[in-house]
Protein backbone atom coordinates (compact mmCIF):
# COMPACT_ATOMS: atom_id res chain seq x y z
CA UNK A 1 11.68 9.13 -2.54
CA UNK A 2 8.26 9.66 -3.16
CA UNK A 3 9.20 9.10 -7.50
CA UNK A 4 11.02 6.12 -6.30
CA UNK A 5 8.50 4.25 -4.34
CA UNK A 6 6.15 5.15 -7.73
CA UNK A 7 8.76 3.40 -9.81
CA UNK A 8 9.40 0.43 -7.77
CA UNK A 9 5.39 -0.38 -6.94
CA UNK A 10 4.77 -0.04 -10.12
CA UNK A 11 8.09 -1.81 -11.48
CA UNK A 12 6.66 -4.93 -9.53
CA UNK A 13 3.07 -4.76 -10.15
CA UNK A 14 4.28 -4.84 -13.92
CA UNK A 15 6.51 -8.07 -13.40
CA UNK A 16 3.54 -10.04 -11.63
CA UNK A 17 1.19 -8.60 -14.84
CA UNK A 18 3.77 -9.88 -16.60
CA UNK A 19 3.76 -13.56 -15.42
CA UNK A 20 0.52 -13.53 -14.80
CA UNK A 21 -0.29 -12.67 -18.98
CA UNK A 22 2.28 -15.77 -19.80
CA UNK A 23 -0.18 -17.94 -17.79
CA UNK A 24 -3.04 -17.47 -19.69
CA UNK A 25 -3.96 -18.72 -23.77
CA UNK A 26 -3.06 -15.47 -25.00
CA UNK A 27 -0.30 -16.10 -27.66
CA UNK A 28 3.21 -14.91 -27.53
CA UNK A 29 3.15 -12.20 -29.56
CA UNK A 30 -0.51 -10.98 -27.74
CA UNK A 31 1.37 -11.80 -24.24
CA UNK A 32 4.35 -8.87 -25.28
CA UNK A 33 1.75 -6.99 -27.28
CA UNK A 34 -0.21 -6.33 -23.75
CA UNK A 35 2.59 -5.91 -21.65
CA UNK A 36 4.12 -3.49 -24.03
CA UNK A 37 1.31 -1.54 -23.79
CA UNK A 38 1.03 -1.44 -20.11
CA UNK A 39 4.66 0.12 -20.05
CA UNK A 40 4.36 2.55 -22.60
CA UNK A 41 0.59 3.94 -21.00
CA UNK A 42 1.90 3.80 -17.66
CA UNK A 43 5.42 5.69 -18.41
CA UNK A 44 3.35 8.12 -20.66
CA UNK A 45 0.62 9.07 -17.84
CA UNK A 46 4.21 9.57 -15.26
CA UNK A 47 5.73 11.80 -17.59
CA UNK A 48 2.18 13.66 -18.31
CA UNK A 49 1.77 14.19 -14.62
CA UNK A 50 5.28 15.10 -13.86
CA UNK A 51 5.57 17.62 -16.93
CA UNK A 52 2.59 19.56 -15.68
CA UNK A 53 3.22 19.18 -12.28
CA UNK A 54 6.77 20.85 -12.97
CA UNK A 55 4.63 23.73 -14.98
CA UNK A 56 2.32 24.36 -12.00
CA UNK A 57 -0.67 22.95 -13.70
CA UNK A 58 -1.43 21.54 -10.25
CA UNK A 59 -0.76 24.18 -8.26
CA UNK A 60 -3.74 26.12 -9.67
CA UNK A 61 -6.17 25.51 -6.21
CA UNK A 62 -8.77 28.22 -7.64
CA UNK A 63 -11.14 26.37 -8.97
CA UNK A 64 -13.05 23.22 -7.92
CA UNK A 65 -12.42 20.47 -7.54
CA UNK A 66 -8.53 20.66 -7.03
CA UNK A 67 -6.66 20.08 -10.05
CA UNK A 68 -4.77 17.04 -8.16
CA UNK A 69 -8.17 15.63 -8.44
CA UNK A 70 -7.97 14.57 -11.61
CA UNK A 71 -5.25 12.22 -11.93
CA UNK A 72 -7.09 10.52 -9.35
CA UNK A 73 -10.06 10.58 -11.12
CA UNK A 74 -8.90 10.33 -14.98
CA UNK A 75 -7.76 6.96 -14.99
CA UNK A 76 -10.75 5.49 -12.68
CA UNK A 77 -13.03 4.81 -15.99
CA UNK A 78 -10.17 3.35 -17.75
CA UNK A 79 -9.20 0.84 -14.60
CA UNK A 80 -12.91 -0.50 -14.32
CA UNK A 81 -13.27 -0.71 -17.97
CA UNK A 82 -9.80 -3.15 -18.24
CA UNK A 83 -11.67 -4.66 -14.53
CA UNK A 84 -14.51 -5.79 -16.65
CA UNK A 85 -12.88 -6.57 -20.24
CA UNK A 86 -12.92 -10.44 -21.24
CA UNK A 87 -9.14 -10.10 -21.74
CA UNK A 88 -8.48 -9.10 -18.57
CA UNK A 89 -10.85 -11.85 -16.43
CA UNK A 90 -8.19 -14.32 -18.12
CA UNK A 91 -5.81 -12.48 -15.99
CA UNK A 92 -7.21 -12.13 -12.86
CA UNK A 93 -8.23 -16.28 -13.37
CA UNK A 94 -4.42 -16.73 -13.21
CA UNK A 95 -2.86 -14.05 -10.81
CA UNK A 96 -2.83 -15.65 -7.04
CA UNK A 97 -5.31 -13.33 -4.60
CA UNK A 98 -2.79 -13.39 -2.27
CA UNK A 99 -0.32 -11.45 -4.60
CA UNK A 100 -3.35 -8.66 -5.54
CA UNK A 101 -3.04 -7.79 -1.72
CA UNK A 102 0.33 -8.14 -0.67
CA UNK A 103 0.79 -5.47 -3.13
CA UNK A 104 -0.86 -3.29 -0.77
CA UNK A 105 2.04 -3.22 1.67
CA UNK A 106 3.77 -0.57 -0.73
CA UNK A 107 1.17 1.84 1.82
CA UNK A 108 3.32 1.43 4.58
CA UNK A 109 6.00 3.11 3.42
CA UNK A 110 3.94 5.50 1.67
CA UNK A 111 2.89 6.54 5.20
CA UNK A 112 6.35 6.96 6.19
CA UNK A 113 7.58 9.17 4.10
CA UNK A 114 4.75 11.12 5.12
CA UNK A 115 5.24 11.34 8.14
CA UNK A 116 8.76 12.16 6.90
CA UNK A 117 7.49 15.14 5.07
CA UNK A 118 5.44 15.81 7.98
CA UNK A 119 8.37 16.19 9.90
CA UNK A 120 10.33 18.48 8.04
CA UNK A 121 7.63 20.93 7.81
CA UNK A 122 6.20 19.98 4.32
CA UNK A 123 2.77 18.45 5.63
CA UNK A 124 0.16 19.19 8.16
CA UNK A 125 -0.23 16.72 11.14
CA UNK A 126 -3.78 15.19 10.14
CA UNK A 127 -1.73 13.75 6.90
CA UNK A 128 0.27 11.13 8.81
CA UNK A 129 -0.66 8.13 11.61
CA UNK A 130 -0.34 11.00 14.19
CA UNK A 131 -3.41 12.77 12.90
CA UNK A 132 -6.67 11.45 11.06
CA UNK A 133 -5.00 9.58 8.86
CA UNK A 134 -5.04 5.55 9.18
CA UNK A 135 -4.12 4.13 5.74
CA UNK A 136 -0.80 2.44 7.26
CA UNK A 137 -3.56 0.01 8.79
CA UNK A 138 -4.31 -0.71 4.75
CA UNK A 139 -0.79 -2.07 4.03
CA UNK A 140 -0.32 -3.84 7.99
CA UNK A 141 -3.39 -5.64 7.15
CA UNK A 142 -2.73 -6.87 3.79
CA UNK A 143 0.49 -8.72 4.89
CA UNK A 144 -1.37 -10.54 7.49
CA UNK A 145 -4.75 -11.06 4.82
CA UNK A 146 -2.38 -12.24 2.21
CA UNK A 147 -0.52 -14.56 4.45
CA UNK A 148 -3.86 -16.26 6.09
CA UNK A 149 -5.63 -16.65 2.13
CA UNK A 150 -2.19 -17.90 0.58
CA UNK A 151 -3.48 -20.41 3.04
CA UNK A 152 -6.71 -21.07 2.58
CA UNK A 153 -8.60 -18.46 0.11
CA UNK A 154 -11.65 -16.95 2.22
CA UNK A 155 -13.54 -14.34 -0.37
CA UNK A 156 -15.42 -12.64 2.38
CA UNK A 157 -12.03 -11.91 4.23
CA UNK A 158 -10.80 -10.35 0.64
CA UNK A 159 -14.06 -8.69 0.42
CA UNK A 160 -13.27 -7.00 4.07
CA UNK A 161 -9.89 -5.95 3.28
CA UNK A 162 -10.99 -4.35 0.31
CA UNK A 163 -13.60 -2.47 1.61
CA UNK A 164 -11.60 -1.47 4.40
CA UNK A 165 -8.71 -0.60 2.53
CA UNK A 166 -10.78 1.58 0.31
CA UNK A 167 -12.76 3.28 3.14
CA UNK A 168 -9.03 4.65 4.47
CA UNK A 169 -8.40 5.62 0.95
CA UNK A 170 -11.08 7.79 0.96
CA UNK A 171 -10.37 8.91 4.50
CA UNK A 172 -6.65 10.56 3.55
CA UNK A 173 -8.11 11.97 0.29
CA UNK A 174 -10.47 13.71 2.26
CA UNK A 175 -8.35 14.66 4.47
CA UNK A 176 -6.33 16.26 1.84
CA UNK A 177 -8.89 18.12 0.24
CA UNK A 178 -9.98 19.92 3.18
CA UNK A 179 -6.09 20.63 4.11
CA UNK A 180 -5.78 22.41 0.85
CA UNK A 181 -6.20 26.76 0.85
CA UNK A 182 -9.29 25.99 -1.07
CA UNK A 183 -12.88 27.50 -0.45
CA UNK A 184 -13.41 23.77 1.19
CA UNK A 185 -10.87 24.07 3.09
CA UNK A 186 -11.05 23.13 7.18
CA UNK A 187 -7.96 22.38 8.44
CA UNK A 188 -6.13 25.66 8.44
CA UNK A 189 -3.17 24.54 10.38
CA UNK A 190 0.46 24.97 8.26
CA UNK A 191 1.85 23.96 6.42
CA UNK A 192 -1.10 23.48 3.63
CA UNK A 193 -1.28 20.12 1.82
CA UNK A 194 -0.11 22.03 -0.83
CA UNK A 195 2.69 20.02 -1.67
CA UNK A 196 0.97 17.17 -3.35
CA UNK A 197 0.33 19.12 -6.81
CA UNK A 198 4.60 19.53 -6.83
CA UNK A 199 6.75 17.02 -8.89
CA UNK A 200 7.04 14.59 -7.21
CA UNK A 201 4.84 14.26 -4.47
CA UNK A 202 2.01 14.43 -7.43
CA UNK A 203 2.81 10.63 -7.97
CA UNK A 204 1.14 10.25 -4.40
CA UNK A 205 -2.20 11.06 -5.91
CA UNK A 206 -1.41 10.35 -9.58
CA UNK A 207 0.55 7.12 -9.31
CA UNK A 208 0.00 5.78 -6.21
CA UNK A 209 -3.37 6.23 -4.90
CA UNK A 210 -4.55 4.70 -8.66
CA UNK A 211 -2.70 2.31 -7.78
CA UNK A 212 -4.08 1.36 -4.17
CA UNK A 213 -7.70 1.43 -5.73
CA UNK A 214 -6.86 -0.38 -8.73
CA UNK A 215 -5.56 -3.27 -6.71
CA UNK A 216 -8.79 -3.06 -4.80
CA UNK A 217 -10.89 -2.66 -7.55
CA UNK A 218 -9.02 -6.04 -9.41
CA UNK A 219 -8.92 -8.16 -6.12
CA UNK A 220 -13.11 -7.38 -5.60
CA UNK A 221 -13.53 -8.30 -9.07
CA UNK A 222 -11.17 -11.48 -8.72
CA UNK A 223 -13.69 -12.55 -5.95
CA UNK A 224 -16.60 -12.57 -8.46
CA UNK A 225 -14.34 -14.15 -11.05
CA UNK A 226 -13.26 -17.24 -8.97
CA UNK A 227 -16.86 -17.88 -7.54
CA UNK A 228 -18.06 -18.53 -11.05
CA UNK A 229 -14.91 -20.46 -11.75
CA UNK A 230 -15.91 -22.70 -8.97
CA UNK A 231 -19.83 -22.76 -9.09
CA UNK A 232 -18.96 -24.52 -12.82
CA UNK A 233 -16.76 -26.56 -12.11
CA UNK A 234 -19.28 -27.60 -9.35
CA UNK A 235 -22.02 -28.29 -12.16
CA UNK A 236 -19.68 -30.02 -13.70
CA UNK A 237 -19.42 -32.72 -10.69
């Protein structure tokens, strides 16, 4: 399930990208030029995690940080980078803020299936909304922030969720970092949190937590975006 839900998030982040790049100047053949690339980068990083995943590259909890740390952190440079690129402000001047946080809901059912895992013995309690972990509140909220700036667009309500949404991100990473049979670990109830460097539950760190700060990192940047948008046209007045 876990492979699934990476698929389909990222299946329809994709398809906004996608109709989002065919809004903007960029000619045809840079519009399937981009998204090309997109799909191709994206299905090669999958298969990289997955491969080593299924060769225990992961598993490895010796050393510090944890291995699953990486494909969290790897593709951070690379997302604020494309944040910050001229190309992609032409984007984000097109894509609706609304749909940059609806996306978010995907963390509902991320929170789930852990609690799914949870139950059949694969993950310790403080991993799911039983324990310390609140991220569910992440995807409940952008439904109802989506729905109320589809409205009326209010930055310093986007600017909330997103710092919000990002401070529970950080909550349930931490949370399973110490749950991990490491030197930092503190949780030592069982099961471990082990199960997060296996194929596939890597894609929760490798695919889908990139993804949840991604979004964030795109929507806060969409807020600077459309206030200079607006201060020139403004000047322009």
């Amino acid at each position: 399930m876990m492979l699934a839900l990476s698929i389909i998030t990222i299946a329809l982040i994709i398809t906004g990208l996608a109709k989002a790049i065919r809004k903007t100047n960029y000619s045809y053949a840079q519009q399937k030029r981009t998204i090309i690339t997109i799909v191709l980068v994206i299905a090669a990083w999958m298969t990289l995690v997955g491969v080593l995943a299924e060769n225990g590259f992961f598993s490895n909890l010796s050393a510090l940080p944890p291995r699953p740390a990486f494909v969290i952190l790897i593709p951070l440079p690379f997302i604020l980078f494309i944040a910050f690129s001229k190309k992609f402000k032409a984007v984000l001047q097109v894509v609706p803020p609304h749909w940059i946080i609806a996306m978010q809901a995907f963390r509902i059912v991320v929170e789930l299936l852990l609690f799914t895992a949870y139950n059949a013995g694969l993950l310790p309690k403080q991993m799911t909304f039983e324990g310390g972990n609140f991220d569910i509140l992440s995807g409940i909220l952008a439904i109802a922030v989506a729905i109320a700036i589809s409205k009326k667009y209010n930055p310093l309500l986007v600017k909330l969720y997103n710092i919000v949404g990002i401070v529970l991100l950080l909550n349930i990473l931490v949370i399973t970092v110490l749950s991990m049979p490491t030197k930092l670990q503190v949780f030592m109830n069982k099961p471990a949190s082990t199960i997060v460097t296996e194929f596939p539950f890597i894609y929760l760190p490798g695919v889908l937590v990139v993804t949840a700060y991604s979004l964030h990192i795109f929507s806060l940047r969409q807020i600077s975006i459309i206030g200079k948008v607006a201060a020139a046209k403004m000047q322009l007045q």
